[in-house]
C-alpha atoms as a PDB file:
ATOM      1  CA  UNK A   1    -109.308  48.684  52.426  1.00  0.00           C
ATOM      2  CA  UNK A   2    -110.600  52.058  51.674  1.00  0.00           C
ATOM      3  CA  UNK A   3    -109.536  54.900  53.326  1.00  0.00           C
ATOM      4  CA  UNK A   4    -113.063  54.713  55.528  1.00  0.00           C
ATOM      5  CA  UNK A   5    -112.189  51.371  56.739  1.00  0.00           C
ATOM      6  CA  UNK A   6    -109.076  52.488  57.972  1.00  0.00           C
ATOM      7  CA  UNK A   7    -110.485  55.104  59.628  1.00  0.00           C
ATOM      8  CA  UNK A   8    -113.216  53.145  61.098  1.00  0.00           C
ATOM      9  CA  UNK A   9    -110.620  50.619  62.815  1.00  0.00           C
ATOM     10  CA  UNK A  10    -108.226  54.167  63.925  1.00  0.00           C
ATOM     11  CA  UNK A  11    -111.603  54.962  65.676  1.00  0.00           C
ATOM     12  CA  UNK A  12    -112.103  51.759  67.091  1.00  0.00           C
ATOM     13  CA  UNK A  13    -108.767  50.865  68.273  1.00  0.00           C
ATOM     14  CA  UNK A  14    -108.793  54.936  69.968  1.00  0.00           C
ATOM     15  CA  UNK A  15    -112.456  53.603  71.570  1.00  0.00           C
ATOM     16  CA  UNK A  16    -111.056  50.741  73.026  1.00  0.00           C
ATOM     17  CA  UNK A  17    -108.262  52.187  74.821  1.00  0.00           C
ATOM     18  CA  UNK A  18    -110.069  54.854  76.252  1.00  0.00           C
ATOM     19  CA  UNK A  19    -112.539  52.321  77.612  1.00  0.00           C
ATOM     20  CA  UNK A  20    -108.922  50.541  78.984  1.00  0.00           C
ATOM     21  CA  UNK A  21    -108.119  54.011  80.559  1.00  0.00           C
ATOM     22  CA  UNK A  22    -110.901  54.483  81.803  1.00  0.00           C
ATOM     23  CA  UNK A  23    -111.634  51.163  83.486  1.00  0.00           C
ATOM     24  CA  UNK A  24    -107.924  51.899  84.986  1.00  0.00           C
ATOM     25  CA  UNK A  25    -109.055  55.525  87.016  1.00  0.00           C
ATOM     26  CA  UNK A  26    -112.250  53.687  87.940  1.00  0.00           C
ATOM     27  CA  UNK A  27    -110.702  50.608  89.511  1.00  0.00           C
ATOM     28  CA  UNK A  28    -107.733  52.405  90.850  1.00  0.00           C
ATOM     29  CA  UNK A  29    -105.329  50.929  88.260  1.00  0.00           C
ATOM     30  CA  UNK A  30    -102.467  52.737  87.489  1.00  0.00           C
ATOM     31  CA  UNK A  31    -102.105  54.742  84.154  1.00  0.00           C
ATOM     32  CA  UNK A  32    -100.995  52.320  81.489  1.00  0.00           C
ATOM     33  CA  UNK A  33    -101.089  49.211  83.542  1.00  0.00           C
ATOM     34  CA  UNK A  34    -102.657  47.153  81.041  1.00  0.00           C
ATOM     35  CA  UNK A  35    -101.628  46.604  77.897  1.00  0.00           C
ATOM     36  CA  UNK A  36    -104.272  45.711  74.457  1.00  0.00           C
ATOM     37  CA  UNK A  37    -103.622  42.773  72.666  1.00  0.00           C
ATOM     38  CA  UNK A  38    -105.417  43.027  69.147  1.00  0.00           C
ATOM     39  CA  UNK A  39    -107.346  39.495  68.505  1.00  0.00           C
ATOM     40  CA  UNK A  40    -106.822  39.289  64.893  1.00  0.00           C
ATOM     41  CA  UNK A  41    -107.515  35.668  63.986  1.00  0.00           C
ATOM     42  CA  UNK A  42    -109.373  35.351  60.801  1.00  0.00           C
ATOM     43  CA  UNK A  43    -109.474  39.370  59.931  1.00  0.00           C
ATOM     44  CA  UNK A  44    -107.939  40.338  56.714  1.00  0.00           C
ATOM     45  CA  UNK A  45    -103.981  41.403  56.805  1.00  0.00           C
ATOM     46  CA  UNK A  46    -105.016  45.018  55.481  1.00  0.00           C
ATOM     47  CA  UNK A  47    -107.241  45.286  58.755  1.00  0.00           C
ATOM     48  CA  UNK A  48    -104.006  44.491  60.771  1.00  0.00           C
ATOM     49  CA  UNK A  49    -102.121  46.926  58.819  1.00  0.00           C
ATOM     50  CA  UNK A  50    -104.903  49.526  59.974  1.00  0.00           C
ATOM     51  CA  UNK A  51    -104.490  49.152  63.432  1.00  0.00           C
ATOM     52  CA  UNK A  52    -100.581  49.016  63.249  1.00  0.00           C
ATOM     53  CA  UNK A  53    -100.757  52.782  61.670  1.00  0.00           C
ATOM     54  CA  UNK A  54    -102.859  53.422  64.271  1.00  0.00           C
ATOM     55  CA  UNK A  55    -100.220  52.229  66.776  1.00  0.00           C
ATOM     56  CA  UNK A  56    -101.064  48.971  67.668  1.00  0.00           C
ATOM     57  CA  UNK A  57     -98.147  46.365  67.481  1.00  0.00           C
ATOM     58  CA  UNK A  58     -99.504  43.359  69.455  1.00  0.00           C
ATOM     59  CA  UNK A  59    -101.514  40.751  67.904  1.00  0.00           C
ATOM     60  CA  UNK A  60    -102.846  37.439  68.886  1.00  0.00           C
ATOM     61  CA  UNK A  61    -103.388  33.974  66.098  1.00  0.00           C
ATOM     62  CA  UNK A  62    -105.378  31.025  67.035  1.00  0.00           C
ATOM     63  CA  UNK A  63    -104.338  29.481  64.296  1.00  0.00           C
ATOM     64  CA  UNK A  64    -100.911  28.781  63.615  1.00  0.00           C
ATOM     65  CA  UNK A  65    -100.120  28.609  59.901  1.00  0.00           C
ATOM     66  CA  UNK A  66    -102.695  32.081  59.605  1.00  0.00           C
ATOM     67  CA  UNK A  67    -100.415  33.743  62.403  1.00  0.00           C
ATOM     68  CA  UNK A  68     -97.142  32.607  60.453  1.00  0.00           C
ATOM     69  CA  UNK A  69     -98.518  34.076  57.003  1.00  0.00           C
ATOM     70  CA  UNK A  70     -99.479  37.145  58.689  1.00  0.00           C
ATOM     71  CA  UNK A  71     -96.026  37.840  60.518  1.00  0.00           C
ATOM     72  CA  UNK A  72     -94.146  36.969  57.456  1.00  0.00           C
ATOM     73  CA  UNK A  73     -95.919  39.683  55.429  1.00  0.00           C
ATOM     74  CA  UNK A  74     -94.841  42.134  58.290  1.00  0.00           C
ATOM     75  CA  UNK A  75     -91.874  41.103  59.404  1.00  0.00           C
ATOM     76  CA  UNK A  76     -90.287  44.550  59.000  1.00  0.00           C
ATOM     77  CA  UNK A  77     -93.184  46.394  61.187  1.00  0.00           C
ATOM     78  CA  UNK A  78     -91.403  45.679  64.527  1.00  0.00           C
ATOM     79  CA  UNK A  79     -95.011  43.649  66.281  1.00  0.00           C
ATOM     80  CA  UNK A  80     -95.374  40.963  68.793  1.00  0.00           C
ATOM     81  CA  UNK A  81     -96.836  38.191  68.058  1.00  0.00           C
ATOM     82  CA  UNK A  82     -98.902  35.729  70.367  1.00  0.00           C
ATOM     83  CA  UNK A  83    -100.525  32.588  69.501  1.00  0.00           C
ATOM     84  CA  UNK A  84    -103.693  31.895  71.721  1.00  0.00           C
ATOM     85  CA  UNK A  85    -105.450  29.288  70.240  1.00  0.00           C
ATOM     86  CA  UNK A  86    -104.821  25.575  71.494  1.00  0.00           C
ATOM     87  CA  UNK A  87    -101.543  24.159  71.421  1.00  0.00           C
ATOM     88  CA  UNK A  88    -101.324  20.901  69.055  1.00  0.00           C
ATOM     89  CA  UNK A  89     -97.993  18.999  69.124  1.00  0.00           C
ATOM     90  CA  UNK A  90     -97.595  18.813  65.342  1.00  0.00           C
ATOM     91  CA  UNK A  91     -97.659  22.629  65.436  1.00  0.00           C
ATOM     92  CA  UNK A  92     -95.292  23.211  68.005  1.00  0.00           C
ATOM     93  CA  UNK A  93     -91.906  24.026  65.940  1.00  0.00           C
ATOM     94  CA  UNK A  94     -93.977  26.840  64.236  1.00  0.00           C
ATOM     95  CA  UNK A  95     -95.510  28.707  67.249  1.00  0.00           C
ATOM     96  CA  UNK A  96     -91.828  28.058  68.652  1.00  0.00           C
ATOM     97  CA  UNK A  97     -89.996  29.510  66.098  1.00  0.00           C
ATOM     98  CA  UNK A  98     -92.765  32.171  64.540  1.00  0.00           C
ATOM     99  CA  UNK A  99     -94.003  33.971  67.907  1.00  0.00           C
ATOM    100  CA  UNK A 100     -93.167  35.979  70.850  1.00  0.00           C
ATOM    101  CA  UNK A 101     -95.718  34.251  73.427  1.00  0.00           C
ATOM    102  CA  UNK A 102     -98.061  31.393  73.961  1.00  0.00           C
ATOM    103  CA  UNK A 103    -101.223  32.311  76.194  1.00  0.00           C
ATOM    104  CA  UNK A 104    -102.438  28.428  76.133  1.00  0.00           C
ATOM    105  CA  UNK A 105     -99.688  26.285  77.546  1.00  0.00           C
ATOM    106  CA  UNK A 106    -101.674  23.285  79.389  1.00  0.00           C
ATOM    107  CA  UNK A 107     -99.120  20.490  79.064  1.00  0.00           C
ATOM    108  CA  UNK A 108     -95.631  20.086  80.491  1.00  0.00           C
ATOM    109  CA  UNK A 109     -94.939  17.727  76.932  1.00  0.00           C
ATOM    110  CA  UNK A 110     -96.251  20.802  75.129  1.00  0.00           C
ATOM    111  CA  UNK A 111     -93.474  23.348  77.240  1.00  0.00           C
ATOM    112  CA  UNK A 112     -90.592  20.701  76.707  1.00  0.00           C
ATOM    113  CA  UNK A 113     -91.572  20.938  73.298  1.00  0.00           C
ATOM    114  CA  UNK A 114     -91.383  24.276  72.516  1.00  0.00           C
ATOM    115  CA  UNK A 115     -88.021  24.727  74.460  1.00  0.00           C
ATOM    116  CA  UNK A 116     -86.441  22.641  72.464  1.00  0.00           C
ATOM    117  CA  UNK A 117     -87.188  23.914  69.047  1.00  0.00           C
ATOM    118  CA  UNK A 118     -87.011  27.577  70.082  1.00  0.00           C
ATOM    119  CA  UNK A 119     -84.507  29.495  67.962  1.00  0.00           C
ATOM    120  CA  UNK A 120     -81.724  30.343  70.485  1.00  0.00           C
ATOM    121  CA  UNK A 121     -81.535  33.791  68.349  1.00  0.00           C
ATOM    122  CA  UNK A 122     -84.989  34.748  69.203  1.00  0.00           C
ATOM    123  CA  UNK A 123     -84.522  34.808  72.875  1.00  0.00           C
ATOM    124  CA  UNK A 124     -86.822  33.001  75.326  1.00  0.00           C
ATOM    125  CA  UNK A 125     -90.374  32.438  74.353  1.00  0.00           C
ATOM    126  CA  UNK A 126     -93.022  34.192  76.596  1.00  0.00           C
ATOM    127  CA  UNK A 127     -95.271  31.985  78.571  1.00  0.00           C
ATOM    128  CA  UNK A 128     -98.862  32.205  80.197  1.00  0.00           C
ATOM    129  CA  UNK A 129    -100.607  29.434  81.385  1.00  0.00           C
ATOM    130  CA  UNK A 130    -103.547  28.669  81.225  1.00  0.00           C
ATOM    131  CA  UNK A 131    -106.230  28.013  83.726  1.00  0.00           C
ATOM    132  CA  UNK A 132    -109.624  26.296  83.857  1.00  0.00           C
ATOM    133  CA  UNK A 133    -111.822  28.102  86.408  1.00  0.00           C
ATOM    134  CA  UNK A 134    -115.259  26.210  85.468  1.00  0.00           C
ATOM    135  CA  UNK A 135    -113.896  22.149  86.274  1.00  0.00           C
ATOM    136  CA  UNK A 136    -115.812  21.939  82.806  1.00  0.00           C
ATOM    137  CA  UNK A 137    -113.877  19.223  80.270  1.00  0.00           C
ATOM    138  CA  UNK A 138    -114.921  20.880  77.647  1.00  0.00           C
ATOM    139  CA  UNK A 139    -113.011  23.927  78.729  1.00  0.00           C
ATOM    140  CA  UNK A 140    -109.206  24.125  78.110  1.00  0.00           C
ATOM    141  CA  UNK A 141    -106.882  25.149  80.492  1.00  0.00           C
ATOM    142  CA  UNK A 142    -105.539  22.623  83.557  1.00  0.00           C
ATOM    143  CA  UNK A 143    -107.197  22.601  86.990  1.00  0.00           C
ATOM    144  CA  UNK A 144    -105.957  25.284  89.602  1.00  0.00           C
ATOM    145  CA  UNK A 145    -104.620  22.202  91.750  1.00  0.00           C
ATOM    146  CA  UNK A 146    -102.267  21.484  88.426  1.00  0.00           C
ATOM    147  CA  UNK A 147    -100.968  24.982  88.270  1.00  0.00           C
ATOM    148  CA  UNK A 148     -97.848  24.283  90.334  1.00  0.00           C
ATOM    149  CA  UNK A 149     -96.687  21.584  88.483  1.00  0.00           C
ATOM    150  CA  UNK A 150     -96.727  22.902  84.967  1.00  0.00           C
ATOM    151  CA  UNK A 151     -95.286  26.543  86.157  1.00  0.00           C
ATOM    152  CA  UNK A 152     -92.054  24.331  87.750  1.00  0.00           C
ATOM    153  CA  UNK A 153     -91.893  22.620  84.246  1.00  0.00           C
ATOM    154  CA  UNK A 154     -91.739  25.864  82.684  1.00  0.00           C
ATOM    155  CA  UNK A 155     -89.336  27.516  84.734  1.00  0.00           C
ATOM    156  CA  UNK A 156     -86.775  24.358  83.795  1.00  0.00           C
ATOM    157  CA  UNK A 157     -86.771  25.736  80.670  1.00  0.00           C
ATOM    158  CA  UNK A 158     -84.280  28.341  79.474  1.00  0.00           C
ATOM    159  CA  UNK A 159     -85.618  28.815  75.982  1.00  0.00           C
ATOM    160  CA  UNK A 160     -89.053  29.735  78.121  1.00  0.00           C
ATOM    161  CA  UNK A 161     -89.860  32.985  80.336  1.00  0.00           C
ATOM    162  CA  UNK A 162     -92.678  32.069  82.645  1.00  0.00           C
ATOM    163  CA  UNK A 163     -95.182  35.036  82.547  1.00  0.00           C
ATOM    164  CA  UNK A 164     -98.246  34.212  84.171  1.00  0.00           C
ATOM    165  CA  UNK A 165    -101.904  33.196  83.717  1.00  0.00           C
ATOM    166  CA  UNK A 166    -104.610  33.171  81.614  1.00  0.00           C
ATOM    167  CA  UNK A 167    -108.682  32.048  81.564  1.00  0.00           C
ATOM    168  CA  UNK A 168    -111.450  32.004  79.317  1.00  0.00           C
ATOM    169  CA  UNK A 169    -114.287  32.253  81.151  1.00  0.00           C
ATOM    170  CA  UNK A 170    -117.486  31.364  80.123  1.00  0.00           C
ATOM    171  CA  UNK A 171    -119.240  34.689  78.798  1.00  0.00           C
ATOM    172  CA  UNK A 172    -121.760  36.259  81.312  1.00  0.00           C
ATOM    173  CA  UNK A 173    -123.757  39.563  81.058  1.00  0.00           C
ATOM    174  CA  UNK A 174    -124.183  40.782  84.746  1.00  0.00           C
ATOM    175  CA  UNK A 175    -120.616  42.118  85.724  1.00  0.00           C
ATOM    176  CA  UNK A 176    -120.306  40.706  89.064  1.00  0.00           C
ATOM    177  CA  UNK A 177    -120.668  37.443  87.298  1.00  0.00           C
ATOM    178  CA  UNK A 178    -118.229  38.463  85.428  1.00  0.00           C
ATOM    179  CA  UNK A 179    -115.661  39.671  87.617  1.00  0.00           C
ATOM    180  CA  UNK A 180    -115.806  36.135  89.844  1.00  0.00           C
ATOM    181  CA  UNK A 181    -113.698  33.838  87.571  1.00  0.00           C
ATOM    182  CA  UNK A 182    -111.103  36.928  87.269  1.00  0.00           C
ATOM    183  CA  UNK A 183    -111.029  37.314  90.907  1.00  0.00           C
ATOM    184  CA  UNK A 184    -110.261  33.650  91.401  1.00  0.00           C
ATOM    185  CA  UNK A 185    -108.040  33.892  87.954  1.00  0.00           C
ATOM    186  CA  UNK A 186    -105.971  36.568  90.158  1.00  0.00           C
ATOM    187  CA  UNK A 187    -106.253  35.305  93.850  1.00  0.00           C
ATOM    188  CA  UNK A 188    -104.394  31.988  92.180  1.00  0.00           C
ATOM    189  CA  UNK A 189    -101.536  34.115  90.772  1.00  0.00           C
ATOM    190  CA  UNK A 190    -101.195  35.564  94.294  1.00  0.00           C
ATOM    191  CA  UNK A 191    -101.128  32.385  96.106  1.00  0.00           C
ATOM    192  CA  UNK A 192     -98.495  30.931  93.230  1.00  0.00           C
ATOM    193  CA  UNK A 193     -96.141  33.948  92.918  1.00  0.00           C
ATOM    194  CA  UNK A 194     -93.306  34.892  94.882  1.00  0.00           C
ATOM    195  CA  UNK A 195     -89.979  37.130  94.847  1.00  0.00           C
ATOM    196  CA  UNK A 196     -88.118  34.646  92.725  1.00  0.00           C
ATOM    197  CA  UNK A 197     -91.713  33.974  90.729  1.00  0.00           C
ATOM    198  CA  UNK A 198     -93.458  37.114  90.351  1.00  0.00           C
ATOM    199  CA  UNK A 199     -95.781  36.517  87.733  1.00  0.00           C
ATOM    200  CA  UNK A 200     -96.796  39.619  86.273  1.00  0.00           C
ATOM    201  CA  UNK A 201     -99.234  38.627  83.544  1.00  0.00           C
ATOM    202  CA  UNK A 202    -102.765  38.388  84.048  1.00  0.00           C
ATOM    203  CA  UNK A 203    -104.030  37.802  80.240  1.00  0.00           C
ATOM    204  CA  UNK A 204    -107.756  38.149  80.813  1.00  0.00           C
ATOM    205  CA  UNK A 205    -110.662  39.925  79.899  1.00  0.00           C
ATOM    206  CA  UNK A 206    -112.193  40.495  76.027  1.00  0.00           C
ATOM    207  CA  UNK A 207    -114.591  42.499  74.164  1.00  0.00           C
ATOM    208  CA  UNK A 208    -117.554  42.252  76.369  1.00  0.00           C
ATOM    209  CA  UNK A 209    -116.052  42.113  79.963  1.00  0.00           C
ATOM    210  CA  UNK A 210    -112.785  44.223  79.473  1.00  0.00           C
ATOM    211  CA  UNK A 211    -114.103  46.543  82.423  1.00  0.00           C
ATOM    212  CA  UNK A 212    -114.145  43.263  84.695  1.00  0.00           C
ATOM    213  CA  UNK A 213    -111.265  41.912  84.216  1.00  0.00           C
ATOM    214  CA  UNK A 214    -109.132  45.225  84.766  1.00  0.00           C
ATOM    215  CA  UNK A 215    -110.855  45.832  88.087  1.00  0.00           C
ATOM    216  CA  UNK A 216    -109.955  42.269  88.861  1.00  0.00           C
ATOM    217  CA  UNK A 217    -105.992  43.099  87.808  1.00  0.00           C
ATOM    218  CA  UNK A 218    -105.896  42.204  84.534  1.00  0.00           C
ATOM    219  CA  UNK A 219    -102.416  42.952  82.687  1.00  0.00           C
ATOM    220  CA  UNK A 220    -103.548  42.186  79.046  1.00  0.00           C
ATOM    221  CA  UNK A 221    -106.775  42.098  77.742  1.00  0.00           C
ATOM    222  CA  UNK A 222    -107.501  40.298  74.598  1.00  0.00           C
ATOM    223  CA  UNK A 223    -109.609  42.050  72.325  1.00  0.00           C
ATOM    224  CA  UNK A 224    -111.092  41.323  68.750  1.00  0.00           C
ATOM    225  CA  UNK A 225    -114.768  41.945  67.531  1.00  0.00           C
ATOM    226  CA  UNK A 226    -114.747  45.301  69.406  1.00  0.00           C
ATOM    227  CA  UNK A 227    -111.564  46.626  67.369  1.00  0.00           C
ATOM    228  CA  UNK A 228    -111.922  44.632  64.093  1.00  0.00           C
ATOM    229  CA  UNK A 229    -116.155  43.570  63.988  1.00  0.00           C
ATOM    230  CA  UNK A 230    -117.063  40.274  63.078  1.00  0.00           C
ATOM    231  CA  UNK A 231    -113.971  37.837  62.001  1.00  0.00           C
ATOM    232  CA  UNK A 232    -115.327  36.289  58.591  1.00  0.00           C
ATOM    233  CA  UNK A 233    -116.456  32.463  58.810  1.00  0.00           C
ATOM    234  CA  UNK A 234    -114.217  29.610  58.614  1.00  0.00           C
END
């Protein structure tokens, strides 16, 4: 990348977090209450190097054997990687052994899975699960009604830490459209959390409805075209 292009994503990644802040004043959010996850499936490694001398050191694969390239040729950087594509059972030892959380869990086979080929030296893989607001089948994520279930399968798990939810709602341009399925994203975690089961993550909200999700109590916010443009075409 030229020295432009670096710039250009410095000045993107500094534009999203100030929209971040300033969605936090707005809404009432405290200071630094939500962290940036950088979306960075199918965008070159030297744009991930950008961002990461920019300060970013989250980043989130959908694809598994892209992610593991990509963390092998910075493995000395000191990022967190999270795999948020859907989980396939043949690709289970990777994202087990190769990242720091899963955003996608929908199936207890899928948790048991991954707890047992977790490197005990890597410490407990981070866990979101996640939720399918719409009913739609052609939407992943398990039915609210199935939450309970999988978040007890999880929590049998040492080699897992049960961190919340995610959704992917269906995109929508009018905001209080948007901020509905994040409301009922974060009334769910409320009705399923307790002392013993706090969970703190609320991994929703992207490029085009960041604002909504924080003033619905979004943690994490997954962003990608907004920090890196287009990703290139499969």
């Amino acid at each position: 990348m030229s020295t432009a292009d670096t710039s250009e994503i410095a000045a993107c990644l500094q534009a999203v977090r100030a929209r971040i802040q300033a969605a936090e004043q707005r809404f009432e959010r405290p200071p630094g209450s939500v962290q940036l996850l950088a979306v960075s499936k199918r965008q070159p490694l030297a744009k991930l190097v950008a961002a990461q001398a920019a300060g970013q050191h989250a980043f989130g694969e959908s694809y598994v054997q892209e992610g593991v390239e990509k963390r092998q040729a910075l493995a000395d950087q000191g990022l967190a990687w999270h795999f948020i594509g859907r989980i396939q059972s043949n690709k289970t030892r990777l994202i087990a052994e190769h990242f720091d959380w899963v955003h996608g869990l929908v199936s207890a086979d899928h948790a048991r899975r991954l707890a047992a080929q977790r490197p005990p030296a890597r410490g407990p893989l981070h866990v979101c699960v996640q939720i399918n607001l719409s009913g739609e089948a052609s939407k992943a994520g398990i039915l609210p009604e199935q939450a309970e279930a999988l978040l007890a399968e999880v929590e049998r798990h040492e080699a897992l830490k049960l961190e919340g939810l995610m959704t992917l709602p269906a995109p929508a341009e009018d905001f209080a459209t948007q901020r509905r399925p994040f409301a009922a994203l974060r009334a769910l975690r409320d009705q399923l959390a307790s002392a013993q089961r706090p969970l703190p993550m609320l991994s929703m909200g992207m490029s085009g409805d960041l604002e909504a999700a924080i003033a619905e109590g979004a943690t994490m916010v997954r962003i990608g075209t907004a920090l890196f443009g287009a990703r290139a075409p499969i």
